[in-house]
N, C-alpha and C. Protein backbone atom coordinates (compact mmCIF):
# COMPACT_ATOMS: atom_id res chain seq x y z
N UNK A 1 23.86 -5.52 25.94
CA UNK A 1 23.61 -5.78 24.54
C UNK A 1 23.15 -7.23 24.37
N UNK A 2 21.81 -7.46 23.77
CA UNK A 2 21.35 -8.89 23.26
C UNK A 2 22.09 -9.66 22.45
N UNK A 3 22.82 -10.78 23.11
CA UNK A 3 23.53 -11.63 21.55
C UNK A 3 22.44 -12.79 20.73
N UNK A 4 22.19 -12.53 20.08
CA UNK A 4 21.62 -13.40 19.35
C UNK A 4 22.57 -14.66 19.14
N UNK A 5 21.88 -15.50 19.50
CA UNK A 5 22.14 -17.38 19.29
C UNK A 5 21.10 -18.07 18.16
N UNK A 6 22.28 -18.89 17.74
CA UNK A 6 20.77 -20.02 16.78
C UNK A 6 21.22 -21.70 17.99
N UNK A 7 19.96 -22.60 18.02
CA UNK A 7 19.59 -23.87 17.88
C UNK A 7 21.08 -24.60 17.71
N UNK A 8 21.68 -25.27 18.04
CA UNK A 8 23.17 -26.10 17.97
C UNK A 8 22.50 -27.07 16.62
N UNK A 9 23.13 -27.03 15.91
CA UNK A 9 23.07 -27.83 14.54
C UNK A 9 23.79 -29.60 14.57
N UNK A 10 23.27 -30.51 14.18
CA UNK A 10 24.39 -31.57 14.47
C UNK A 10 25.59 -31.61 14.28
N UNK A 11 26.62 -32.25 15.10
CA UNK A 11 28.22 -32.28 14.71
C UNK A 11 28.75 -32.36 13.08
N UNK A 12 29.70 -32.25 12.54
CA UNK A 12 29.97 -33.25 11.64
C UNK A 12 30.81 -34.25 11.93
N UNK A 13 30.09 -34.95 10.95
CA UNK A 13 30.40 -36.65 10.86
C UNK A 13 31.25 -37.31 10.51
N UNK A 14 32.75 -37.54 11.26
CA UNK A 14 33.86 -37.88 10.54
C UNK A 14 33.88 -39.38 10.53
N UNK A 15 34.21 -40.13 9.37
CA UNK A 15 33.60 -41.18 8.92
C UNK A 15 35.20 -42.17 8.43
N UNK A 16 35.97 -42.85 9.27
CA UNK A 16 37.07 -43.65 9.43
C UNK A 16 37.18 -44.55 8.21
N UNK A 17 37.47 -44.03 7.17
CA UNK A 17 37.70 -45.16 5.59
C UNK A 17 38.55 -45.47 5.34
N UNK A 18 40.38 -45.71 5.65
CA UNK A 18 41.19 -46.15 5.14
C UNK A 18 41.49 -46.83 6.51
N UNK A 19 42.23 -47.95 6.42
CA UNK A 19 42.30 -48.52 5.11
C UNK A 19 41.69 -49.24 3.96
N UNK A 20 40.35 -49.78 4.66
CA UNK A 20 39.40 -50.36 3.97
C UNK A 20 39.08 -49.73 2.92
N UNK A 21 38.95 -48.14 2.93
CA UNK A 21 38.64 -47.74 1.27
C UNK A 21 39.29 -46.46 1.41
N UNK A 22 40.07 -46.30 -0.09
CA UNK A 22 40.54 -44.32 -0.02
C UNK A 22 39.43 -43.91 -1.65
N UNK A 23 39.42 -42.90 -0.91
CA UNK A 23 38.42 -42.00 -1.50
C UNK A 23 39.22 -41.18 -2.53
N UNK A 24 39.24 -41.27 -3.52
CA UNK A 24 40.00 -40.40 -4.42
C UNK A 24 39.57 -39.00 -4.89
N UNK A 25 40.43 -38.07 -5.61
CA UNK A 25 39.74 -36.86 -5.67
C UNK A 25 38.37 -36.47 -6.39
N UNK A 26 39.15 -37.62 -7.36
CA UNK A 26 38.06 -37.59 -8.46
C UNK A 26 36.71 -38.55 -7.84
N UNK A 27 36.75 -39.24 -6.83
CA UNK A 27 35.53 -40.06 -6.33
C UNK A 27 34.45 -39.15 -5.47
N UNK A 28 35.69 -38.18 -4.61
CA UNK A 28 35.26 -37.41 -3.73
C UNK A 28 34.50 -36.21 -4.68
N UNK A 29 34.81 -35.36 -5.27
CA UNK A 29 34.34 -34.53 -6.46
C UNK A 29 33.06 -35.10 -7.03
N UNK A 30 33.14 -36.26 -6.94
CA UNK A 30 31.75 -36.73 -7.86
C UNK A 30 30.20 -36.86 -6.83
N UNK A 31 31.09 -37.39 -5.47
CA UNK A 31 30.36 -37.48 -4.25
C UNK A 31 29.56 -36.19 -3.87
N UNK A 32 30.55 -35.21 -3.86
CA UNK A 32 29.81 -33.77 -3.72
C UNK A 32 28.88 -33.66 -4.88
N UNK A 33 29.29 -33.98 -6.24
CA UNK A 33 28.47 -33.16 -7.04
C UNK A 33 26.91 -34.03 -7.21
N UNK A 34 26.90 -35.13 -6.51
CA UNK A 34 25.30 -35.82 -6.58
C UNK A 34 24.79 -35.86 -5.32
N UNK A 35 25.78 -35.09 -3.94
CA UNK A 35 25.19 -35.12 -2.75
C UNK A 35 25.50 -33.35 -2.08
N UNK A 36 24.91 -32.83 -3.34
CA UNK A 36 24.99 -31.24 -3.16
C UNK A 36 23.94 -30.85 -1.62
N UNK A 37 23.20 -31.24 -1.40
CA UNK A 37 22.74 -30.69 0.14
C UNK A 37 24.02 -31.04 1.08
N UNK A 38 25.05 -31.36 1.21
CA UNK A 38 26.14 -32.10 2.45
C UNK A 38 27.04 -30.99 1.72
N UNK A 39 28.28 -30.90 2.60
CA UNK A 39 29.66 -30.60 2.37
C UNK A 39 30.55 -31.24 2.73
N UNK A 40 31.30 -31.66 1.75
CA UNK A 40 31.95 -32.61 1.96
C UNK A 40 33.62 -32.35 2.17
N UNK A 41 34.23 -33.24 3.07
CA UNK A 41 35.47 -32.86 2.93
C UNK A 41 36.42 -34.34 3.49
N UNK A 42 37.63 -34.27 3.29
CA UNK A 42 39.10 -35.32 3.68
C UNK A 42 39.80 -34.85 3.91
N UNK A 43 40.30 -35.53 5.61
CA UNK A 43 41.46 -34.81 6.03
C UNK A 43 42.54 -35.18 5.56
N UNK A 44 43.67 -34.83 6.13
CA UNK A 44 45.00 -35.63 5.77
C UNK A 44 45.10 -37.21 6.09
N UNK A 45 43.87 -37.68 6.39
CA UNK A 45 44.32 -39.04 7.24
C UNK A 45 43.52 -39.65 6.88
N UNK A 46 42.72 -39.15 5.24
CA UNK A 46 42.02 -40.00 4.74
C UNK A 46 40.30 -40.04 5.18
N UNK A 47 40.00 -39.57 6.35
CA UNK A 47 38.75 -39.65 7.10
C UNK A 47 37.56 -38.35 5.84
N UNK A 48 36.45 -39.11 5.88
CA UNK A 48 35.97 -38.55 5.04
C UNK A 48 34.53 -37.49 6.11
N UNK A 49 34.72 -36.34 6.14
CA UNK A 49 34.09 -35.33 6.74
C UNK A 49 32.81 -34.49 5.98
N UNK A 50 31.44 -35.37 6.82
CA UNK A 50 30.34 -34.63 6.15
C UNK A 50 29.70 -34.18 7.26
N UNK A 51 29.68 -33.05 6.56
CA UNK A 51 28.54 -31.57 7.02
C UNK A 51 27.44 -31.19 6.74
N UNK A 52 26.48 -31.28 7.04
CA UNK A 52 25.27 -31.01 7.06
C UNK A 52 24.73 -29.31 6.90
N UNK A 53 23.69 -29.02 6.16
CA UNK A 53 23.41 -27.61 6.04
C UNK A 53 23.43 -27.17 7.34
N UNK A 54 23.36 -25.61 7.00
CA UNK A 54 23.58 -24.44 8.42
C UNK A 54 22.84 -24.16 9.04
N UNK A 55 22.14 -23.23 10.27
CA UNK A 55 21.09 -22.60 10.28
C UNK A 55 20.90 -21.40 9.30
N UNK A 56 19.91 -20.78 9.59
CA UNK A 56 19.65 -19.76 8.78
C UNK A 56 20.74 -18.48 8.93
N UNK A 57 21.07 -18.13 10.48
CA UNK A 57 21.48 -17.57 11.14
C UNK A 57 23.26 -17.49 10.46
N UNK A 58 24.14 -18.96 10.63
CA UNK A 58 25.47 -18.98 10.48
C UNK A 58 25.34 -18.60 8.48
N UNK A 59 24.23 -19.33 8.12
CA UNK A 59 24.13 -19.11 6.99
C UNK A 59 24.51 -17.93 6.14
N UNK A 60 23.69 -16.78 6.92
CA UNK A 60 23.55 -15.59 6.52
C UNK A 60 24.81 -15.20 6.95
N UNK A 61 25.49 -15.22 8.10
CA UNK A 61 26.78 -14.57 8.15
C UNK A 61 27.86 -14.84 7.45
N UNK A 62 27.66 -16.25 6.94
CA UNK A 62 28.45 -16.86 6.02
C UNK A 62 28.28 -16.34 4.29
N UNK A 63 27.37 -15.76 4.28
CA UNK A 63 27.15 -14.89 2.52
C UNK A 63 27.53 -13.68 3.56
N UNK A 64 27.74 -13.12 3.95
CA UNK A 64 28.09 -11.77 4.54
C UNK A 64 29.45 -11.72 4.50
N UNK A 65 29.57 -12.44 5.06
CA UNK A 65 31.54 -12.62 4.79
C UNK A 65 31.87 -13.27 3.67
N UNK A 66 31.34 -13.50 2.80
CA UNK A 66 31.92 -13.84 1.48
C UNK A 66 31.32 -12.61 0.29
N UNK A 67 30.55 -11.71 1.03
CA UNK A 67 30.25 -10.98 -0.06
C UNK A 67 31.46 -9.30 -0.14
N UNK A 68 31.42 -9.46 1.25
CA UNK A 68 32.17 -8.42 1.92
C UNK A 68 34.08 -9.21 0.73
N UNK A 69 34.39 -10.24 1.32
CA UNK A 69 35.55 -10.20 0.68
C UNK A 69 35.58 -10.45 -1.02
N UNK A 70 34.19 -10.60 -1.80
CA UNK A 70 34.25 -10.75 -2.94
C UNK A 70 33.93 -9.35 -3.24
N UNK A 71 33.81 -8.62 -2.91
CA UNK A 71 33.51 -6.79 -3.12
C UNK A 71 34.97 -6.32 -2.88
N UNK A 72 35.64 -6.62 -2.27
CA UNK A 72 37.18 -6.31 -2.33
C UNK A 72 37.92 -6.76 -3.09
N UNK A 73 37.56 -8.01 -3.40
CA UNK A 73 38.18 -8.73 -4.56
C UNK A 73 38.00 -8.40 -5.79
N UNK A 74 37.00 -7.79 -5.94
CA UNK A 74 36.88 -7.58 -7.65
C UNK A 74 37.10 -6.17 -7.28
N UNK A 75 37.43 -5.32 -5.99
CA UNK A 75 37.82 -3.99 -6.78
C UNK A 75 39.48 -3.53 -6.52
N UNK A 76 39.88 -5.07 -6.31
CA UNK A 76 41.45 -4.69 -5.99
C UNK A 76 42.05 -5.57 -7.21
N UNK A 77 41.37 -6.45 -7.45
CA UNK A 77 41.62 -7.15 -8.54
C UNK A 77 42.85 -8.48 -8.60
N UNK A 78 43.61 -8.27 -7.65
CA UNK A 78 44.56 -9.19 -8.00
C UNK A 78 44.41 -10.36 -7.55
N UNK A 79 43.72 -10.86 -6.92
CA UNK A 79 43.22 -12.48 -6.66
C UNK A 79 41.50 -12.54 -6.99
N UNK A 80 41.00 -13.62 -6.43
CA UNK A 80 39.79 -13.93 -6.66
C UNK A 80 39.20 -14.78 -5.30
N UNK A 81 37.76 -14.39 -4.84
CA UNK A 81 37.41 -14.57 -3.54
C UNK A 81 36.63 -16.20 -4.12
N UNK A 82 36.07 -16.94 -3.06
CA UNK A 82 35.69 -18.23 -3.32
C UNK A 82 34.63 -18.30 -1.98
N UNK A 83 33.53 -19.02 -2.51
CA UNK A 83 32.36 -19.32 -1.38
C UNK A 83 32.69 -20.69 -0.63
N UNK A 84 31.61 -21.03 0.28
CA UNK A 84 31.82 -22.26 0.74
C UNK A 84 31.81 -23.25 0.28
N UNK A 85 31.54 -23.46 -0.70
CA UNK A 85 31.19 -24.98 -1.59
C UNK A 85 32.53 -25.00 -2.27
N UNK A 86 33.79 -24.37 -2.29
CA UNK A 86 34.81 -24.32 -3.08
C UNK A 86 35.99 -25.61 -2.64
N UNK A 87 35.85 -26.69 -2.77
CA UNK A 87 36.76 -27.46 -2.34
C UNK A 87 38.53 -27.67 -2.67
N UNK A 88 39.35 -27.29 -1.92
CA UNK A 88 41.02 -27.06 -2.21
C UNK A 88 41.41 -28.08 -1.56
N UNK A 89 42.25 -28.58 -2.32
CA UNK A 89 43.10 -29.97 -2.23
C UNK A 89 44.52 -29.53 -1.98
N UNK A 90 44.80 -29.47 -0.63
CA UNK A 90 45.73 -29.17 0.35
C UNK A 90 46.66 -30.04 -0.35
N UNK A 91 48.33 -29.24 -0.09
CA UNK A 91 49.60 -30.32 -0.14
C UNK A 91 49.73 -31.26 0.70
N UNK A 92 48.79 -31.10 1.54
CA UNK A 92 48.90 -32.65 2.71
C UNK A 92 48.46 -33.68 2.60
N UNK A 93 46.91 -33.08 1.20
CA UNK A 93 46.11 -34.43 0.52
C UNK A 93 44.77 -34.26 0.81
N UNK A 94 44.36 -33.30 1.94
CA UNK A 94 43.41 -33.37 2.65
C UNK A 94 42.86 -32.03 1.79
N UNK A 95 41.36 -32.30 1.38
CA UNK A 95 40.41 -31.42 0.39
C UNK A 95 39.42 -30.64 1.69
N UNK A 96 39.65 -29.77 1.79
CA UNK A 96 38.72 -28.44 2.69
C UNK A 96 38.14 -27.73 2.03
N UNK A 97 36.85 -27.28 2.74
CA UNK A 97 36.38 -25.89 2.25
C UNK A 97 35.92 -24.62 3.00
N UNK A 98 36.87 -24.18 3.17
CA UNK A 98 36.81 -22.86 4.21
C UNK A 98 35.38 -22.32 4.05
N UNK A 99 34.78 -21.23 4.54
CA UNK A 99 33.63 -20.76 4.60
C UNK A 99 33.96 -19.40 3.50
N UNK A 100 35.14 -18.82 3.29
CA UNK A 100 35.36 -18.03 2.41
C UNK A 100 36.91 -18.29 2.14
N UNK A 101 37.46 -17.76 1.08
CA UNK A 101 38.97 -17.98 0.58
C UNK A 101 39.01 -16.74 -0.20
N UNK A 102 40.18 -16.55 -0.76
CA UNK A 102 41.08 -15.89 -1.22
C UNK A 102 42.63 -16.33 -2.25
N UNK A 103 42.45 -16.46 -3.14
CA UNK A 103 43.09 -16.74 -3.93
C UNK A 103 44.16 -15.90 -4.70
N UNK A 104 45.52 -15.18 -5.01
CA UNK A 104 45.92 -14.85 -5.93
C UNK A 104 46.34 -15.57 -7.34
N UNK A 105 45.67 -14.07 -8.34
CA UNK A 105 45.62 -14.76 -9.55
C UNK A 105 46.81 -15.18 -10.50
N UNK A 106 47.83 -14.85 -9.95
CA UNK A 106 48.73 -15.25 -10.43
C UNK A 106 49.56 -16.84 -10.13
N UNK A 107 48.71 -17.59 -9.28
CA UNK A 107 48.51 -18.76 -8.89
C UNK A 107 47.35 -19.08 -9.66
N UNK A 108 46.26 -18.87 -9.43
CA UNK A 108 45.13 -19.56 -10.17
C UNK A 108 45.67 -19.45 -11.78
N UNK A 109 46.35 -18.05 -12.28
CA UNK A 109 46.70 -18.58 -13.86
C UNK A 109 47.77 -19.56 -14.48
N UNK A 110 48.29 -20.77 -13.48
CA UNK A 110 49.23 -21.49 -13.93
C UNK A 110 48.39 -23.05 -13.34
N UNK A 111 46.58 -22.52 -13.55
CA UNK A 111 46.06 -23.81 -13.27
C UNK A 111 45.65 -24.01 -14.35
N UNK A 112 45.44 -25.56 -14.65
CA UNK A 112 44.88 -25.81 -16.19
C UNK A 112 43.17 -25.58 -16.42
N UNK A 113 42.45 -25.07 -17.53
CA UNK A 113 41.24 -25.62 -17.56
C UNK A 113 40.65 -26.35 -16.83
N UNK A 114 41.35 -27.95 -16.80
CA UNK A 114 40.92 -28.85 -16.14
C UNK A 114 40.94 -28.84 -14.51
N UNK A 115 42.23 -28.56 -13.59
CA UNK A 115 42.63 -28.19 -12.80
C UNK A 115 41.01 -27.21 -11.80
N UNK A 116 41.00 -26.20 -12.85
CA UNK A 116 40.10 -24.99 -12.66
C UNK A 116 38.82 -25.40 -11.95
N UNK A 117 38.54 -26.18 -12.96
CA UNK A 117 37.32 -27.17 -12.79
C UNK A 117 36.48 -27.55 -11.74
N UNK A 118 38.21 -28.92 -10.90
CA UNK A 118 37.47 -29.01 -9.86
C UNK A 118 37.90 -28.83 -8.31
N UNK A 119 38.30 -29.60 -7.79
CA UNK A 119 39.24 -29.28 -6.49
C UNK A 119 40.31 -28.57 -7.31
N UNK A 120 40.34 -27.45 -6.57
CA UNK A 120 41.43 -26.57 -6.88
C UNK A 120 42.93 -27.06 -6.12
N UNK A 121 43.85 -27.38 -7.03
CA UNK A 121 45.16 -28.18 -5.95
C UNK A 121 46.08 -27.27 -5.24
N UNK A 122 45.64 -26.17 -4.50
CA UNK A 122 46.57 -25.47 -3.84
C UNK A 122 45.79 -25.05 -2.79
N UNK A 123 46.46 -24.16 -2.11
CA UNK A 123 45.69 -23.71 -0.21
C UNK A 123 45.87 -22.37 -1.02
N UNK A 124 44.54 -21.78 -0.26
CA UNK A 124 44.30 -20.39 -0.59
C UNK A 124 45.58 -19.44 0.27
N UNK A 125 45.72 -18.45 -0.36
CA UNK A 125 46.25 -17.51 0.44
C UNK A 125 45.74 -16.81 1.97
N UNK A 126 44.39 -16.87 1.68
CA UNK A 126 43.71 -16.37 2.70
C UNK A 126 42.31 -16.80 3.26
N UNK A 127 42.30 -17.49 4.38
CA UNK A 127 41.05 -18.22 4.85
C UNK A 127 39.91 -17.65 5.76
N UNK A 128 39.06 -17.92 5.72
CA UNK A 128 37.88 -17.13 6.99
C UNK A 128 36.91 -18.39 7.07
N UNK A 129 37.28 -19.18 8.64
CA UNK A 129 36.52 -19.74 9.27
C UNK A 129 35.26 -19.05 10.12
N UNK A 130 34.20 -19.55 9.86
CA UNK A 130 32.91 -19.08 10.89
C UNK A 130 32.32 -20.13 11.55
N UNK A 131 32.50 -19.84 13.08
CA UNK A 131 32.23 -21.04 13.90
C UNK A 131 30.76 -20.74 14.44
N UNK A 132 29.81 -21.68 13.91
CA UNK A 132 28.45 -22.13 14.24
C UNK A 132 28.75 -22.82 15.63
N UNK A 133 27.01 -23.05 16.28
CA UNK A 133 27.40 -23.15 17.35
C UNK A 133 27.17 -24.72 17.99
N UNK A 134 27.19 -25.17 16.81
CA UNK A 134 27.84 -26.90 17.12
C UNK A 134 29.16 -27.06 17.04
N UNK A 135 30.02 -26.03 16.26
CA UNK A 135 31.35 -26.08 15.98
C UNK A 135 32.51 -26.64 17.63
N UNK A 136 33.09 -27.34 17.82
CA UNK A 136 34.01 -27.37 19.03
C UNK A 136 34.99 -26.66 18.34
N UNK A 137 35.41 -25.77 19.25
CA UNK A 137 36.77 -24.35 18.65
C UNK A 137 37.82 -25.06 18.25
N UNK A 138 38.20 -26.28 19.56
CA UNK A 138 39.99 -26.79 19.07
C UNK A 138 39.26 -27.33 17.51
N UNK A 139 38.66 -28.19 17.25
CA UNK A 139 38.31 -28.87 15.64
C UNK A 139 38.69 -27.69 14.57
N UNK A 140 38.07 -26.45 14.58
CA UNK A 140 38.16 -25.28 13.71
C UNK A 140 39.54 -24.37 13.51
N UNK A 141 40.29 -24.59 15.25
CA UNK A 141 41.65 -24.15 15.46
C UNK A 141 42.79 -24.92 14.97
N UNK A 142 42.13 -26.52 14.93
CA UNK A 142 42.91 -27.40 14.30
C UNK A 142 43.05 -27.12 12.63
N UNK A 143 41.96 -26.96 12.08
CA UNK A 143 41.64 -26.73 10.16
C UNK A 143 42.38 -25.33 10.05
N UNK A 144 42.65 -23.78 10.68
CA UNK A 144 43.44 -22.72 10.66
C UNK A 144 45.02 -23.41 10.68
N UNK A 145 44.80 -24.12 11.65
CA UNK A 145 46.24 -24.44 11.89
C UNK A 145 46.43 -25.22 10.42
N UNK A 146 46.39 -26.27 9.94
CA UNK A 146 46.00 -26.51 8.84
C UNK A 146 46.13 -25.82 7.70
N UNK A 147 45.50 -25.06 7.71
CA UNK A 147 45.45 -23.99 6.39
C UNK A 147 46.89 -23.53 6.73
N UNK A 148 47.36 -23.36 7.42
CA UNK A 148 48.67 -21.87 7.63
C UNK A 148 49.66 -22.63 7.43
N UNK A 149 49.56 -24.18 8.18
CA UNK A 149 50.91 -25.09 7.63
C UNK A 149 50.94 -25.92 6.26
N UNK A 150 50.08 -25.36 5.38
CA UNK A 150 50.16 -25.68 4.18
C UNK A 150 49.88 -24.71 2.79
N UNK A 151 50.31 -23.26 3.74
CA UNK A 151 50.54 -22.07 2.59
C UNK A 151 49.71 -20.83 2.43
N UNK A 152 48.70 -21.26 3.53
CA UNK A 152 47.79 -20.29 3.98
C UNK A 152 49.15 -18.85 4.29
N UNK A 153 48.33 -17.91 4.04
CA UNK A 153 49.42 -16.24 4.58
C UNK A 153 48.59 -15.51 5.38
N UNK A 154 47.32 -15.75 5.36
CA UNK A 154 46.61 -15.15 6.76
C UNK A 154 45.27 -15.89 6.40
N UNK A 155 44.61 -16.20 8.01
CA UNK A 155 43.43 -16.97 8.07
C UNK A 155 42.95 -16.53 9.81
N UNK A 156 41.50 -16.11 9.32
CA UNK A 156 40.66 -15.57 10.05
C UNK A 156 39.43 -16.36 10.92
N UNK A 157 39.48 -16.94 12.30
CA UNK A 157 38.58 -18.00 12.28
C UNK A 157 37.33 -16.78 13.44
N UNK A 158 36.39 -17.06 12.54
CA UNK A 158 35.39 -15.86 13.30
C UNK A 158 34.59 -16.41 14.29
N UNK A 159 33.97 -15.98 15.53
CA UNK A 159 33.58 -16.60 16.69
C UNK A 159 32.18 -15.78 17.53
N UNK A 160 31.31 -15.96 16.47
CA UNK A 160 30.30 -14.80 16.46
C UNK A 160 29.49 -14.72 17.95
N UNK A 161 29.45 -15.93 18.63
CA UNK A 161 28.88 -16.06 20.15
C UNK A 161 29.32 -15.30 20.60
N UNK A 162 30.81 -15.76 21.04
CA UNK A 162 31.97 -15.16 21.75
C UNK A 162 32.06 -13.93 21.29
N UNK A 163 31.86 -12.94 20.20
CA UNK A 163 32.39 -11.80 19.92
C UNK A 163 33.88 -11.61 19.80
N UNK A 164 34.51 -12.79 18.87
CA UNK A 164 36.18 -13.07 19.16
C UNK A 164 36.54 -13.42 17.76
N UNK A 165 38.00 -12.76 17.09
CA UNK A 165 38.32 -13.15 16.33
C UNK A 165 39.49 -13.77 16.20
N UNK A 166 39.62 -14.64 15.88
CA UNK A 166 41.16 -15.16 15.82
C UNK A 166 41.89 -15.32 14.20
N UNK A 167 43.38 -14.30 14.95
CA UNK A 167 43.86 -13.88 13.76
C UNK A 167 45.33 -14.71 13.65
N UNK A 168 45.31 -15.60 12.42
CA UNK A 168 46.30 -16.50 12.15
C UNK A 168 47.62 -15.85 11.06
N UNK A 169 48.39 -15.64 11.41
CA UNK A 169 49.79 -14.80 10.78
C UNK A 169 50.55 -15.66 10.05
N UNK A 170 51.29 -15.44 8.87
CA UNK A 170 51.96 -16.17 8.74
C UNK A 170 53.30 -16.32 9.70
N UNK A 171 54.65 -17.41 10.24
CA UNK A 171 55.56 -17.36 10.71
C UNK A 171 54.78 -17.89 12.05
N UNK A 172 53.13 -18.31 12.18
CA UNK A 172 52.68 -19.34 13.37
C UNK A 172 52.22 -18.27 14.09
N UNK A 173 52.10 -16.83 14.29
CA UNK A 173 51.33 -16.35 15.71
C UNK A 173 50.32 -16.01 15.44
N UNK A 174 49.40 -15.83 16.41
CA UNK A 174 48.11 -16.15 16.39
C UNK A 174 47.60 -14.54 17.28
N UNK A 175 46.56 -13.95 16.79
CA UNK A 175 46.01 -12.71 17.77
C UNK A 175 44.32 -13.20 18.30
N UNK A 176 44.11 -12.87 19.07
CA UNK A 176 42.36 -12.88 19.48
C UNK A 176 42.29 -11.85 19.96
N UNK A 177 41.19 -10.98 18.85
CA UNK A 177 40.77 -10.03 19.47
C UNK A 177 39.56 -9.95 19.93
N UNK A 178 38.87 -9.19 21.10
CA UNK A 178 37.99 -9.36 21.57
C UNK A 178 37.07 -8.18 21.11
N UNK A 179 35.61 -8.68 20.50
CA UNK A 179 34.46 -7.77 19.92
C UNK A 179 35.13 -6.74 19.15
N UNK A 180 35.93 -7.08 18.27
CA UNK A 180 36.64 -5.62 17.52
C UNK A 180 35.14 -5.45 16.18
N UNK A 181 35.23 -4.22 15.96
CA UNK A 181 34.12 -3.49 15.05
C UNK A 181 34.44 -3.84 13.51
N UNK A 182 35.70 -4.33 13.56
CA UNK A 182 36.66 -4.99 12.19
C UNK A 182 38.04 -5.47 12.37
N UNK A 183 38.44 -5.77 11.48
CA UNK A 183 39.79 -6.43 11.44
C UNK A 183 40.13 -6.00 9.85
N UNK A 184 41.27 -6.14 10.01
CA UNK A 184 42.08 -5.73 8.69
C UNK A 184 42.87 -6.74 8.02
N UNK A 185 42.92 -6.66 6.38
CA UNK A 185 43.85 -7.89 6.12
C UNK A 185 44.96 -7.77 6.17
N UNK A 186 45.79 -6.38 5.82
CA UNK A 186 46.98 -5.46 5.38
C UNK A 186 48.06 -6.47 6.55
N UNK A 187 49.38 -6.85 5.55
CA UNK A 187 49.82 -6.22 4.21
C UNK A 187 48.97 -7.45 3.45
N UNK A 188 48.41 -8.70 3.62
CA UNK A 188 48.44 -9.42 2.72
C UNK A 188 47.17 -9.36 1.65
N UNK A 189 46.35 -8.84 2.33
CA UNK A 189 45.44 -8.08 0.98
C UNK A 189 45.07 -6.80 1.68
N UNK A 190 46.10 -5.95 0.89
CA UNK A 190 45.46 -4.58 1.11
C UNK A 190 44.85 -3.90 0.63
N UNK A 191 44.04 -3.42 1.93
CA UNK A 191 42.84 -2.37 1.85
C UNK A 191 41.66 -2.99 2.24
N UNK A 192 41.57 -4.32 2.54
CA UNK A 192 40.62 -5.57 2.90
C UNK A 192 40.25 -5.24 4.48
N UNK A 193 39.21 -4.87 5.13
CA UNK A 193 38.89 -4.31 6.46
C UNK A 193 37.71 -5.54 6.56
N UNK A 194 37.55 -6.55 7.38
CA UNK A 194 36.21 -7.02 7.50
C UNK A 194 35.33 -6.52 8.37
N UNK A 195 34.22 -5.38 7.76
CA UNK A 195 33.74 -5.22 9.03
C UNK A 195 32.62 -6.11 10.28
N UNK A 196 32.43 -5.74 11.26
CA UNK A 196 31.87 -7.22 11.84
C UNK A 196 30.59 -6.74 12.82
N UNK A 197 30.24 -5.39 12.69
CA UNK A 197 29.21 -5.37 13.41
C UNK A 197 27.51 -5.94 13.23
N UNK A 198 28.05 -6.03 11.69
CA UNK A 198 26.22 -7.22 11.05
C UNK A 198 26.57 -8.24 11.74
N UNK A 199 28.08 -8.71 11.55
CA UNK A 199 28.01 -10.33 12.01
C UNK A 199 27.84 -10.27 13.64
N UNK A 200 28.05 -9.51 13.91
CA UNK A 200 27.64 -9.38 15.83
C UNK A 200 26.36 -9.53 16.15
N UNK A 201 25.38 -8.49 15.32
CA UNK A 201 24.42 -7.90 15.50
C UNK A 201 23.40 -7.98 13.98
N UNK A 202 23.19 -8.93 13.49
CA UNK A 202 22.42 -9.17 12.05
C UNK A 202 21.60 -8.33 12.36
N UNK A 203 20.46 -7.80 11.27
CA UNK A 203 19.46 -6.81 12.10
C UNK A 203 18.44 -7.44 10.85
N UNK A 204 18.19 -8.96 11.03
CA UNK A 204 16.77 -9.39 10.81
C UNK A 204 16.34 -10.13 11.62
């Protein structure tokens, strides 16, 4: 079977600002919203993390997996799915933006208007990393890990070269499965199946 590869994209650029300068939410928020070609993000340690657009290739798998879990989301109804540009302001301090999320709404309804707005201040329930092929795995295994020790309940880091998914549990264990045809979210959003043979095999 042919795997299709894209072109290695440049790293991202983690950029050492404190102590000399901290970036606030509201600075960072403003940064994204006049430097909309980048994605922007801060870890816990203050370092300010820019990303550069995708190929066409991670691109497309990346609306594939966010369309797939926003089609479940609006027909199960009880949370709300989120694209990549969605920035969440972790309890650790550090603002991420997964490639897709998952939210329950009974969390998002005790956010304010304002809150709503912009960095959302909580960790999604449910994450899906997609590793492009500039990505280094520990960096991406590090941001899962991440997500799960700050309230994440399941997070999915997808590994489209490899044909590998890695499945993050809550209580810390971790599964990799190898070329599975899907994965399931159950119990934590049930009825949620991602299937993965486009993302294996795109067919443009």
């Amino acid at each position: 079977m042919t795997r299709l590869t894209a072109q290695p994209m440049p790293l991202p650029l983690t950029v050492q600002l404190e102590p000399a300068l901290h970036v606030s939410d509201d600075e960072l928020f403003e940064l994204s919203r006049i430097n909309r070609d980048l994605r922007l993000e801060r870890t816990a340690r203050g370092e300010l993390v820019i990303m550069t657009p995708t190929g066409g290739l991670a691109g497309w798998r990346s609306a594939e997996l966010t369309f797939q879990l926003a089609g479940w989301a609006r027909q199960d109804g009880t949370g709300v799915a989120f694209e990549s540009s969605t920035g969440f302001r972790l309890p650790n301090g550090a603002v991420r933006s997964p490639d897709a999320a998952w939210v329950r709404r009974d969390r998002l309804s005790q956010l304010s208007p304002e809150e709503k707005a912009r960095f959302l201040p909580l960790c999604p329930d449910f994450v899906i990393e997609l590793r492009s092929p500039s990505d280094p795995l520990p960096l991406l295994q590090e941001k899962l890990g991440e997500y799960m020790a700050n309230g994440a309940r399941l997070g999915f880091l997808v590994d489209p070269d490899e044909r590998r998914i890695h499945v993050y549990r809550e209580g810390g264990s971790i599964e990799i499965l190898e070329e599975p045809s899907s994965v399931t979210g159950d119990p934590i959003l049930k009825g949620f199946r991602l299937e993965l043979a486009a993302i294996w095999s795109p067919d443009w």
